[in-house]
PDB file of N, CA and C in Angstrom:
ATOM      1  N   UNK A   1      82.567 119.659 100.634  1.00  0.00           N
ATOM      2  CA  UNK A   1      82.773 119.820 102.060  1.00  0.00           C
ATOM      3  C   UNK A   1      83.819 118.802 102.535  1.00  0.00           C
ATOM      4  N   UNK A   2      84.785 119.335 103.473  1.00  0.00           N
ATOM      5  CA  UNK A   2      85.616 118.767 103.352  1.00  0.00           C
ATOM      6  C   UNK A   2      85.505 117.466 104.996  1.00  0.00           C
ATOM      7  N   UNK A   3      85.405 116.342 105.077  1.00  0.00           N
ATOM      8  CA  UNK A   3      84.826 115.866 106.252  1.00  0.00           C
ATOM      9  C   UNK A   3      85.662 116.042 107.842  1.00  0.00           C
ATOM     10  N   UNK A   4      85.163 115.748 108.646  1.00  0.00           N
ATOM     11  CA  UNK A   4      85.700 116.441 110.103  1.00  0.00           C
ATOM     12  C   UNK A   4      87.090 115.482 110.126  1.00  0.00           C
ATOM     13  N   UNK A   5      86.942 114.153 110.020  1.00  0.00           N
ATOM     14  CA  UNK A   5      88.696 113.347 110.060  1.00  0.00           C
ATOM     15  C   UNK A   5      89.558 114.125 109.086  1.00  0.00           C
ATOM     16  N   UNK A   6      88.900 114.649 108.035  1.00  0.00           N
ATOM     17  CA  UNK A   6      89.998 115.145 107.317  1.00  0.00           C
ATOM     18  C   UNK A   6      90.855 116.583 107.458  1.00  0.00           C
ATOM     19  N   UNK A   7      89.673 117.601 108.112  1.00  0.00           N
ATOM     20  CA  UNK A   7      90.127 119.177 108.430  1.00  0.00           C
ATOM     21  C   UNK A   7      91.259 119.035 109.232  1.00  0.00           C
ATOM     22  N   UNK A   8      91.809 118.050 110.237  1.00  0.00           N
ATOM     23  CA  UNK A   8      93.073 118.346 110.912  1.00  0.00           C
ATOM     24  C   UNK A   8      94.388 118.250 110.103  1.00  0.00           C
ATOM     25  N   UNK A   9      94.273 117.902 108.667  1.00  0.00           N
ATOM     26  CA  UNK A   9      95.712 118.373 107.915  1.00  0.00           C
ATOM     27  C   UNK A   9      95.616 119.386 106.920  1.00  0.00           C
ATOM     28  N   UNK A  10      94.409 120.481 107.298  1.00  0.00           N
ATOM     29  CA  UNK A  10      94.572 121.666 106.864  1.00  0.00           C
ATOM     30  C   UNK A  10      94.331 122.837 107.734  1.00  0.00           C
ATOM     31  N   UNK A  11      95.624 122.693 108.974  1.00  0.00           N
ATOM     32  CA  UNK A  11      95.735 123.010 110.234  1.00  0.00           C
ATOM     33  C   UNK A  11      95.713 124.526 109.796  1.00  0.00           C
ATOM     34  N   UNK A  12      96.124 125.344 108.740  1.00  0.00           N
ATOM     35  CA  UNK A  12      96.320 126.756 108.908  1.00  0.00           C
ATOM     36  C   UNK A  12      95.292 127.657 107.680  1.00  0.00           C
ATOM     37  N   UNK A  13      93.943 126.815 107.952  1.00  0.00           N
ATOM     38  CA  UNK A  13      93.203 127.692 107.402  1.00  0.00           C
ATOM     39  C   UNK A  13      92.009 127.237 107.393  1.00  0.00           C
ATOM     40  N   UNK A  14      90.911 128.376 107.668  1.00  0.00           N
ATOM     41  CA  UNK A  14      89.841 127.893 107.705  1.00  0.00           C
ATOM     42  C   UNK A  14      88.848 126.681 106.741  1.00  0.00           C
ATOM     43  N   UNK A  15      88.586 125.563 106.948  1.00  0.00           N
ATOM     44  CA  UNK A  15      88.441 124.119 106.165  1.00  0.00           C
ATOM     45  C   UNK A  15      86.646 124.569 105.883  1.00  0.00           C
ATOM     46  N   UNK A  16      86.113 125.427 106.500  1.00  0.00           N
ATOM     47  CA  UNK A  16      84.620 125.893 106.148  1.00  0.00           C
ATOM     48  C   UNK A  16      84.846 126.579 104.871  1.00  0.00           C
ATOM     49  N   UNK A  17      85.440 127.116 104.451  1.00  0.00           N
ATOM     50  CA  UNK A  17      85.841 128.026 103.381  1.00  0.00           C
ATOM     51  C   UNK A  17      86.711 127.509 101.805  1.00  0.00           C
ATOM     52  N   UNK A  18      86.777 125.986 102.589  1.00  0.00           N
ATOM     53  CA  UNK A  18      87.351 125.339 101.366  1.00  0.00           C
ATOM     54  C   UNK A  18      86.814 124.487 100.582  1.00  0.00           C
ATOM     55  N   UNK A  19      86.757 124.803  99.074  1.00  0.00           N
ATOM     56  CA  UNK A  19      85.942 124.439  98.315  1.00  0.00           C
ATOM     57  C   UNK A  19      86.661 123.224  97.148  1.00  0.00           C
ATOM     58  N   UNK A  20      86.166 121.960  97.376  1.00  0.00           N
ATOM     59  CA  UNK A  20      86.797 120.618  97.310  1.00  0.00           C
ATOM     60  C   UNK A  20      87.008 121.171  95.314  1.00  0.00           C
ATOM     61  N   UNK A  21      85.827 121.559  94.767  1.00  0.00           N
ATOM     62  CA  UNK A  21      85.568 121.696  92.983  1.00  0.00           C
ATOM     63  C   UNK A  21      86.736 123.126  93.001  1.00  0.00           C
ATOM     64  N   UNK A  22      87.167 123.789  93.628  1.00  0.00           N
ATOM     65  CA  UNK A  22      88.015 124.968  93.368  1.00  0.00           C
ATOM     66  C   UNK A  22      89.743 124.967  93.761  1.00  0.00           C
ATOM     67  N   UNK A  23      89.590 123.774  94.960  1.00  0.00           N
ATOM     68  CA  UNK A  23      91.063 124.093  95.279  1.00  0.00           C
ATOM     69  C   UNK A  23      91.282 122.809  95.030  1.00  0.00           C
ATOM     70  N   UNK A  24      91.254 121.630  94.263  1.00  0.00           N
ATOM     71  CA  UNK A  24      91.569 120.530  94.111  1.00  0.00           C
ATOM     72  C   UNK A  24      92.984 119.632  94.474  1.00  0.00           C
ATOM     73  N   UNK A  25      94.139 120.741  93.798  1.00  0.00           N
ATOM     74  CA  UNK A  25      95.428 120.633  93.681  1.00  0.00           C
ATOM     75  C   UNK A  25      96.277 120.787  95.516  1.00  0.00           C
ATOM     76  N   UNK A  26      95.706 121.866  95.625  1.00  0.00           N
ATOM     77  CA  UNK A  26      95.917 121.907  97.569  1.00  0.00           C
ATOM     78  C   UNK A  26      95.557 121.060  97.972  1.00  0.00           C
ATOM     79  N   UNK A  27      94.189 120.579  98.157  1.00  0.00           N
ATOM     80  CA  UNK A  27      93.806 119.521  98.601  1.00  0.00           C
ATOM     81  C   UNK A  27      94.984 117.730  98.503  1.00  0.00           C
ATOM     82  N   UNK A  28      94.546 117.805  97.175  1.00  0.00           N
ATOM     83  CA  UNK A  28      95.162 116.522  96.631  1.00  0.00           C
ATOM     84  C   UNK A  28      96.876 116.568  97.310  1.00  0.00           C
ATOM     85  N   UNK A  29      97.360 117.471  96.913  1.00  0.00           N
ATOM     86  CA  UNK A  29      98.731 117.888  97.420  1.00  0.00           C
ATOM     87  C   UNK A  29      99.233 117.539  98.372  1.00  0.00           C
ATOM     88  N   UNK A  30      97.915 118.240 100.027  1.00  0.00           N
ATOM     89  CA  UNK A  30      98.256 118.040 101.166  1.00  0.00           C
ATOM     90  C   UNK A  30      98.309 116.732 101.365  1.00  0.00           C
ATOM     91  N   UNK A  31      97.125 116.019 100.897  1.00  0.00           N
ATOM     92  CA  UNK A  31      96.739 114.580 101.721  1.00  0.00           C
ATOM     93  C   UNK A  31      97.687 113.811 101.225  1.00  0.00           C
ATOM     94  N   UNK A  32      98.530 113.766  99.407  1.00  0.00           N
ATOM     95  CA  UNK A  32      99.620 113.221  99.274  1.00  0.00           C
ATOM     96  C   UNK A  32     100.399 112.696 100.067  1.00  0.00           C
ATOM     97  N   UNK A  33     100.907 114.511 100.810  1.00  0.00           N
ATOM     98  CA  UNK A  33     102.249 114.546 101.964  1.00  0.00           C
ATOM     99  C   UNK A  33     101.952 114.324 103.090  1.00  0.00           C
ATOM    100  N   UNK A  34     100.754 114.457 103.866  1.00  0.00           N
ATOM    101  CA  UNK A  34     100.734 114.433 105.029  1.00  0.00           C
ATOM    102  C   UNK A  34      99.308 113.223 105.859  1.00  0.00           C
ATOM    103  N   UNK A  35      98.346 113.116 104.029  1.00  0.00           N
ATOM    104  CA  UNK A  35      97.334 112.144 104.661  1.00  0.00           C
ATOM    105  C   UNK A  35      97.554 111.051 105.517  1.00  0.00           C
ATOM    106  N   UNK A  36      96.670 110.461 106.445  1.00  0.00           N
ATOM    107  CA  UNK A  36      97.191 109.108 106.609  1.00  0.00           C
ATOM    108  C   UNK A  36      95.881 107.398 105.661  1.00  0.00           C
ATOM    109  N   UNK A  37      95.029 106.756 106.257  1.00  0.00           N
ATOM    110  CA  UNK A  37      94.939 105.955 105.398  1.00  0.00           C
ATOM    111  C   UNK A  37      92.813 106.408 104.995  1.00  0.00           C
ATOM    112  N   UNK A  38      92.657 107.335 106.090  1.00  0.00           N
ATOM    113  CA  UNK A  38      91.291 107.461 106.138  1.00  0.00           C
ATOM    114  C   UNK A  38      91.349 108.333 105.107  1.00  0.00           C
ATOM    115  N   UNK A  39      92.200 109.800 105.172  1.00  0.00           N
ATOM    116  CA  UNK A  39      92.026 110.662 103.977  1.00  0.00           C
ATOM    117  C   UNK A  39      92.728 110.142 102.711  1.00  0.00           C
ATOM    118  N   UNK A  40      93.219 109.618 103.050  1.00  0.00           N
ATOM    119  CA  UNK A  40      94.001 109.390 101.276  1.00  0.00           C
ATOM    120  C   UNK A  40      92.764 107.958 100.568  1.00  0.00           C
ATOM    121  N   UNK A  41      91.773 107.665 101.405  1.00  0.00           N
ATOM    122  CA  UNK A  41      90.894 106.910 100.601  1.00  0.00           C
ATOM    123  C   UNK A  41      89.843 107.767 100.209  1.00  0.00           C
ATOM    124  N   UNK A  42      89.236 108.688 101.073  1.00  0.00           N
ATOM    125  CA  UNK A  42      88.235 109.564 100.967  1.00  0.00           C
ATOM    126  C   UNK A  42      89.204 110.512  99.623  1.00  0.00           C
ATOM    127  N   UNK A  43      90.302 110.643  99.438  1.00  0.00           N
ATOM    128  CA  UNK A  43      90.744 111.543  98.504  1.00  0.00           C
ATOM    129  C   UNK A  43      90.275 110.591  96.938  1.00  0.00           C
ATOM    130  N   UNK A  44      90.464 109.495  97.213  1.00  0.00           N
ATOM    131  CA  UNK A  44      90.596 108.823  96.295  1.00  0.00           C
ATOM    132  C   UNK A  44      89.058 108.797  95.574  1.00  0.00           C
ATOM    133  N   UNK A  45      88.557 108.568  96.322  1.00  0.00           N
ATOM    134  CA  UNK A  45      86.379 108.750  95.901  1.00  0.00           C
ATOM    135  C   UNK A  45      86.368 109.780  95.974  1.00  0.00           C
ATOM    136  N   UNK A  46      87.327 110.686  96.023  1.00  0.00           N
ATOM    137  CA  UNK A  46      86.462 112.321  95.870  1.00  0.00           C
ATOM    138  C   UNK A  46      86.931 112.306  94.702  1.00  0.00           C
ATOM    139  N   UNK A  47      88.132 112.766  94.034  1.00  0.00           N
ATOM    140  CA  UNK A  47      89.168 112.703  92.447  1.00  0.00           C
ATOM    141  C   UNK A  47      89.465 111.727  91.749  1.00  0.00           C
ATOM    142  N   UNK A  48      89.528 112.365  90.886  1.00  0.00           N
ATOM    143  CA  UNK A  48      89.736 110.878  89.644  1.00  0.00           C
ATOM    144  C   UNK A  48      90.972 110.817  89.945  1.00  0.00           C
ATOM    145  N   UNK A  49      91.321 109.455  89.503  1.00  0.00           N
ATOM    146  CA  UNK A  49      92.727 108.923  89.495  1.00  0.00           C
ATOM    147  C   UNK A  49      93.582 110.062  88.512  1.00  0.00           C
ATOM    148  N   UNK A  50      93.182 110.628  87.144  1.00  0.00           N
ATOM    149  CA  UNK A  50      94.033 111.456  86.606  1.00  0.00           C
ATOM    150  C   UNK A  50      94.750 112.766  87.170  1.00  0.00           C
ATOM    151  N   UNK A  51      93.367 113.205  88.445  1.00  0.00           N
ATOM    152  CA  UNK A  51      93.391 114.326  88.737  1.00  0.00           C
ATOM    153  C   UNK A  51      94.620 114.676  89.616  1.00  0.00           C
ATOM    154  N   UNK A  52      94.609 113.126  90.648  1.00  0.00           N
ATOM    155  CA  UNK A  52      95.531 113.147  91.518  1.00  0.00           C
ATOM    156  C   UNK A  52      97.094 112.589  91.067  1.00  0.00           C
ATOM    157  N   UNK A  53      97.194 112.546  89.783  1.00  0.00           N
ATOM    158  CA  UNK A  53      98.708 111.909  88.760  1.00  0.00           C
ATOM    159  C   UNK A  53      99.157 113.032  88.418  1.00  0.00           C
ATOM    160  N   UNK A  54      98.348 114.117  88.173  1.00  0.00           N
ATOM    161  CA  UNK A  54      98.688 115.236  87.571  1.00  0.00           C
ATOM    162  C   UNK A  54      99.250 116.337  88.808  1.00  0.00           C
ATOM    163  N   UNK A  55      98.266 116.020  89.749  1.00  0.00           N
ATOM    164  CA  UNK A  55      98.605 116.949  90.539  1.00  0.00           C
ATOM    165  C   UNK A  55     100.302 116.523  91.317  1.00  0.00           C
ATOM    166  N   UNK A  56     100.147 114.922  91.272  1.00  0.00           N
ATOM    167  CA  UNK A  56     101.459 114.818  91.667  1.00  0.00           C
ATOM    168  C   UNK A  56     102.489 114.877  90.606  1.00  0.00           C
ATOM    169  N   UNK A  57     102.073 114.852  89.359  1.00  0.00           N
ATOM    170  CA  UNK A  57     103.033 115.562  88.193  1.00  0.00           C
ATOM    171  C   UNK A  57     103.570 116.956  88.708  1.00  0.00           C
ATOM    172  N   UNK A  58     103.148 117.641  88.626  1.00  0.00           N
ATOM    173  CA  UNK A  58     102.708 119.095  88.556  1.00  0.00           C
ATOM    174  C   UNK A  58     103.329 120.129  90.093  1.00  0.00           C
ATOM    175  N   UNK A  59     103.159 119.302  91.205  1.00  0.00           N
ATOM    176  CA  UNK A  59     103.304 120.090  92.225  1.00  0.00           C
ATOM    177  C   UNK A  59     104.621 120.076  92.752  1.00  0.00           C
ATOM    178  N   UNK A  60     105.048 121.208  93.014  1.00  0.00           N
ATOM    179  CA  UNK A  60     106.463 121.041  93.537  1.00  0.00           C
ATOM    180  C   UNK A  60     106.806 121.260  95.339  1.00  0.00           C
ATOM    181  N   UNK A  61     105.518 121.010  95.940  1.00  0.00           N
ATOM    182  CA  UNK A  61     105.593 121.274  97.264  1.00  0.00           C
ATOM    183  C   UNK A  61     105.669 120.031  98.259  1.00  0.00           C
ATOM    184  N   UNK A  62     105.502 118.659  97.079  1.00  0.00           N
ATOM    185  CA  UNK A  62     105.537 117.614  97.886  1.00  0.00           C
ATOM    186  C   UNK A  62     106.774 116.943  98.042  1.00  0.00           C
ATOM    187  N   UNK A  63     106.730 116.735  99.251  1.00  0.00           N
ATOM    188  CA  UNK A  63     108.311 116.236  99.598  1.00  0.00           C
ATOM    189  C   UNK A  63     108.737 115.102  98.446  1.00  0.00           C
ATOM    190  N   UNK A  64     110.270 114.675  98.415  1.00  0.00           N
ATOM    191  CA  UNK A  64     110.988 113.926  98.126  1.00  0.00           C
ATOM    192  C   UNK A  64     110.608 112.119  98.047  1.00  0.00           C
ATOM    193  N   UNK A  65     109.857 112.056  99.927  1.00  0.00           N
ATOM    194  CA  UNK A  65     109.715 110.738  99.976  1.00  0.00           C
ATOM    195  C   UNK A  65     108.414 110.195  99.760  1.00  0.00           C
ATOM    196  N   UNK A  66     107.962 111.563  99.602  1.00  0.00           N
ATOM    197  CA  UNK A  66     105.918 111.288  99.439  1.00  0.00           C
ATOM    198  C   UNK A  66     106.140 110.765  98.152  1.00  0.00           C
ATOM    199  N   UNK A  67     106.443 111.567  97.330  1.00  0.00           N
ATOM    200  CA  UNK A  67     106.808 111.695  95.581  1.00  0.00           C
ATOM    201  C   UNK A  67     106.890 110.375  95.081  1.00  0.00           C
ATOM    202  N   UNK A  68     108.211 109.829  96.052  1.00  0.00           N
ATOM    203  CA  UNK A  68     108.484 108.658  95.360  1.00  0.00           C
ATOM    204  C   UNK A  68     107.789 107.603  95.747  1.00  0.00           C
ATOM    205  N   UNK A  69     107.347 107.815  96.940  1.00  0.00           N
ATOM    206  CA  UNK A  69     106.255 106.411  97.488  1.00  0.00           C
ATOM    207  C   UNK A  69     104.830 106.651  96.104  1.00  0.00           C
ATOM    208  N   UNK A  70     104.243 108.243  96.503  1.00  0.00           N
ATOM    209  CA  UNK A  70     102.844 107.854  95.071  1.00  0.00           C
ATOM    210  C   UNK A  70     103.140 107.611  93.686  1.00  0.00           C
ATOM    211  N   UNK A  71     104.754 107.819  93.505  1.00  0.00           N
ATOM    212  CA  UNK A  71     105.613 107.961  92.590  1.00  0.00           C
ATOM    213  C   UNK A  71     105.180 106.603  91.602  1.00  0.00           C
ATOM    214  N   UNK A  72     105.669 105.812  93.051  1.00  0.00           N
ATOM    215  CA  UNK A  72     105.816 103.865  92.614  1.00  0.00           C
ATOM    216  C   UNK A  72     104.707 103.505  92.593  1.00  0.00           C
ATOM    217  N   UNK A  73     103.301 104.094  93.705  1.00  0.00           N
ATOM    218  CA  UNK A  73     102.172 103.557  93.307  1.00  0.00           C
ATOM    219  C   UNK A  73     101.459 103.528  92.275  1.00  0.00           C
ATOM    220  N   UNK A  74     101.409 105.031  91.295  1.00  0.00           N
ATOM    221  CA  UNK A  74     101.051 105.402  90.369  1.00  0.00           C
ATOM    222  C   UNK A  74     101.503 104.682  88.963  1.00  0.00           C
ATOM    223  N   UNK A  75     102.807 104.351  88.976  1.00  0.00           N
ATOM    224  CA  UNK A  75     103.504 103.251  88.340  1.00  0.00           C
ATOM    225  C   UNK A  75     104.238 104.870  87.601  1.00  0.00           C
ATOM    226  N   UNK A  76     104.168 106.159  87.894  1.00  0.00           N
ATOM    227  CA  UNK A  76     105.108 106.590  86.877  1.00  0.00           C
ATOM    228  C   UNK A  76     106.898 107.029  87.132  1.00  0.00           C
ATOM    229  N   UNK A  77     107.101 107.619  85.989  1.00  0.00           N
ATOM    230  CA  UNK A  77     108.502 107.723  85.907  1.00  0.00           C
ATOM    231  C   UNK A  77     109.007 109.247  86.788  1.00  0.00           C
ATOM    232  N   UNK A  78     110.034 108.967  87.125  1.00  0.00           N
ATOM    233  CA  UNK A  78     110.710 110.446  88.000  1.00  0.00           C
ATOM    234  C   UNK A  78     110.552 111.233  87.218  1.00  0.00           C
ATOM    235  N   UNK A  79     111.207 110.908  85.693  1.00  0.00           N
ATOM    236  CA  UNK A  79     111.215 112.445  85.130  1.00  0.00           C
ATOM    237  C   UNK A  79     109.871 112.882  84.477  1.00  0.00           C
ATOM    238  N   UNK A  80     108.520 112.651  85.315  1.00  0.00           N
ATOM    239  CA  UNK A  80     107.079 113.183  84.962  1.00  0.00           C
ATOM    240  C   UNK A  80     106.740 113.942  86.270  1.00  0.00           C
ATOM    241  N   UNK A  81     107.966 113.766  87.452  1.00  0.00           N
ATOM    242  CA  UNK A  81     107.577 114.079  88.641  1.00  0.00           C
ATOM    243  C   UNK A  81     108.471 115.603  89.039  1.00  0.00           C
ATOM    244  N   UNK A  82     107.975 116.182  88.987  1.00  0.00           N
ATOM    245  CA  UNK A  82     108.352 117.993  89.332  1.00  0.00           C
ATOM    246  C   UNK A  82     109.028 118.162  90.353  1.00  0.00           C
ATOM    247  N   UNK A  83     108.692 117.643  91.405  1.00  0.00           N
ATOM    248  CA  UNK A  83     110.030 117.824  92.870  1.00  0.00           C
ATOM    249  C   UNK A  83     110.537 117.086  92.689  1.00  0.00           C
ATOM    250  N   UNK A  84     110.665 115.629  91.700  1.00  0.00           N
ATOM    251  CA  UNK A  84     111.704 114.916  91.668  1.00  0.00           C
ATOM    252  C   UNK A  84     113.279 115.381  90.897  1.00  0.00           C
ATOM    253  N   UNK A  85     112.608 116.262  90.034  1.00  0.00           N
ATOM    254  CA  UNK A  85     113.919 116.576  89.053  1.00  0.00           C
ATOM    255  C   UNK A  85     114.821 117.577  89.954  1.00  0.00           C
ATOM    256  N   UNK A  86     115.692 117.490  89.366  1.00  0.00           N
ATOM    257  CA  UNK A  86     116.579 118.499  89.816  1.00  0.00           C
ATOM    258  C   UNK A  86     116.728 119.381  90.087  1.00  0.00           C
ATOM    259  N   UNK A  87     117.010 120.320  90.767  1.00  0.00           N
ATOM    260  CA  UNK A  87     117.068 121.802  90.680  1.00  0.00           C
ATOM    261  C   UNK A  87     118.645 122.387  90.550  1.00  0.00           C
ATOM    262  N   UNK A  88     118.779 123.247  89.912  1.00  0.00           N
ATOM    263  CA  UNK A  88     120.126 124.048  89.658  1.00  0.00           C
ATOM    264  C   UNK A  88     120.053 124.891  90.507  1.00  0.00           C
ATOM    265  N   UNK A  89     120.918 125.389  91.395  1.00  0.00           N
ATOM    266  CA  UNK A  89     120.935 126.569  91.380  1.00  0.00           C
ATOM    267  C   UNK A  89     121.600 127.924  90.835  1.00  0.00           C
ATOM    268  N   UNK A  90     120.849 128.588  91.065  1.00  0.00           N
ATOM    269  CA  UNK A  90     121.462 130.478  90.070  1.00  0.00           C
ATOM    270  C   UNK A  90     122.963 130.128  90.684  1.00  0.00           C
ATOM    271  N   UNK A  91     123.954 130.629  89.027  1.00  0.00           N
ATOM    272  CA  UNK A  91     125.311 131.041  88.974  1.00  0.00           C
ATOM    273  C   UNK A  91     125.463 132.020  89.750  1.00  0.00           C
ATOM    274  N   UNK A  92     126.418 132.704  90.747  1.00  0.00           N
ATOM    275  CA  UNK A  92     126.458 133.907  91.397  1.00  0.00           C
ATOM    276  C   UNK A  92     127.550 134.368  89.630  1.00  0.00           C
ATOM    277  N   UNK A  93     127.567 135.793  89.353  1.00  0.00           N
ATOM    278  CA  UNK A  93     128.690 136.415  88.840  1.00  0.00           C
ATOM    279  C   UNK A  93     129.978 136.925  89.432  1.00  0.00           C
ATOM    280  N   UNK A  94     129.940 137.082  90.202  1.00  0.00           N
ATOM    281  CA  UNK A  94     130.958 137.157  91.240  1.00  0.00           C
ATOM    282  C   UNK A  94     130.716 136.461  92.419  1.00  0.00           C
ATOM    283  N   UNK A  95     132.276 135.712  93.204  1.00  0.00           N
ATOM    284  CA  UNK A  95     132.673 135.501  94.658  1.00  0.00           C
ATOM    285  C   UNK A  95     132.227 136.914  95.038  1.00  0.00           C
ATOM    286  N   UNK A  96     131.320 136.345  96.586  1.00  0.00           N
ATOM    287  CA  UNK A  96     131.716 137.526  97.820  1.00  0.00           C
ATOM    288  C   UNK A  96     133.037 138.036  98.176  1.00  0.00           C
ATOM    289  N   UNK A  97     133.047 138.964  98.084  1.00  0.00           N
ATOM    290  CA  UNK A  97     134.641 139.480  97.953  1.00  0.00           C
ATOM    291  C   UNK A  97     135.108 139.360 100.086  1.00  0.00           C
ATOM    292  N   UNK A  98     134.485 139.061 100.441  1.00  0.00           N
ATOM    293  CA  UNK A  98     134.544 139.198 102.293  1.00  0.00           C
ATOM    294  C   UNK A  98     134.802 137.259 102.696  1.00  0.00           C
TER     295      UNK A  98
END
C-alpha cells in the first residue's frame, strides 16, 4: 500500500490499485525523478538497495539530472546507466526532397 504523502507523485492513476510487490520498477522510477525526501526514504525501507540500482540501471524514463545525481549516490558508472548513454538517431535514406 502505497502511503497518503506518497500517492501525490502518482498523479495519473489510481494509487488504490497499485501494487508495491508488482509494479516495483514504476514505483522506484517515479520517486527517483520526482520524489522529494519523505518518499525517497520510505522508498528506501520498502526496496532493497539492489532493487533500486537496477531499476536505475535499467530504466530509460528517468531524466538526465535525476540519473546522474542517484548516479553519484549509488557510486556507479554512466555506462551501467541506460538514459545516460547515448542515443543515435535512425539514418534517413534519403534528404526530403521539399
Amino acid at each position: 500500500m502505497i502511503p497518503a504523502n506518497i500517492k501525490p507523485y502518482f498523479w495519473e492513476i489510481n494509487t488504490d490499485k497499485l501494487d508495491i510487490k508488482k509494479h516495483p520498477e514504476y514505483i522506484i522510477a517515479r520517486i527517483l525523478e520526482y520524489g522529494g525526501p519523505d518518499a525517497v526514504s520510505w522508498m528506501m525501507h520498502t526496496y532493497d538497495r539492489s532493487q533500486i540500482k537496477e531499476t536505475l540501471k535499467k530504466n530509460r524514463e528517468i531524466s538526465r539530472k535525476s540519473a546522474e545525481f542517484w548516479r553519484i549516490f549509488y557510486g556507479l558508472r554512466k555506462d551501467e546507466i541506460a538514459c545516460l548513454k547515448k542515443s543515435y538517431p535512425k539514418k534517413q535514406n534519403e534528404p526530403w526532397p521539399y
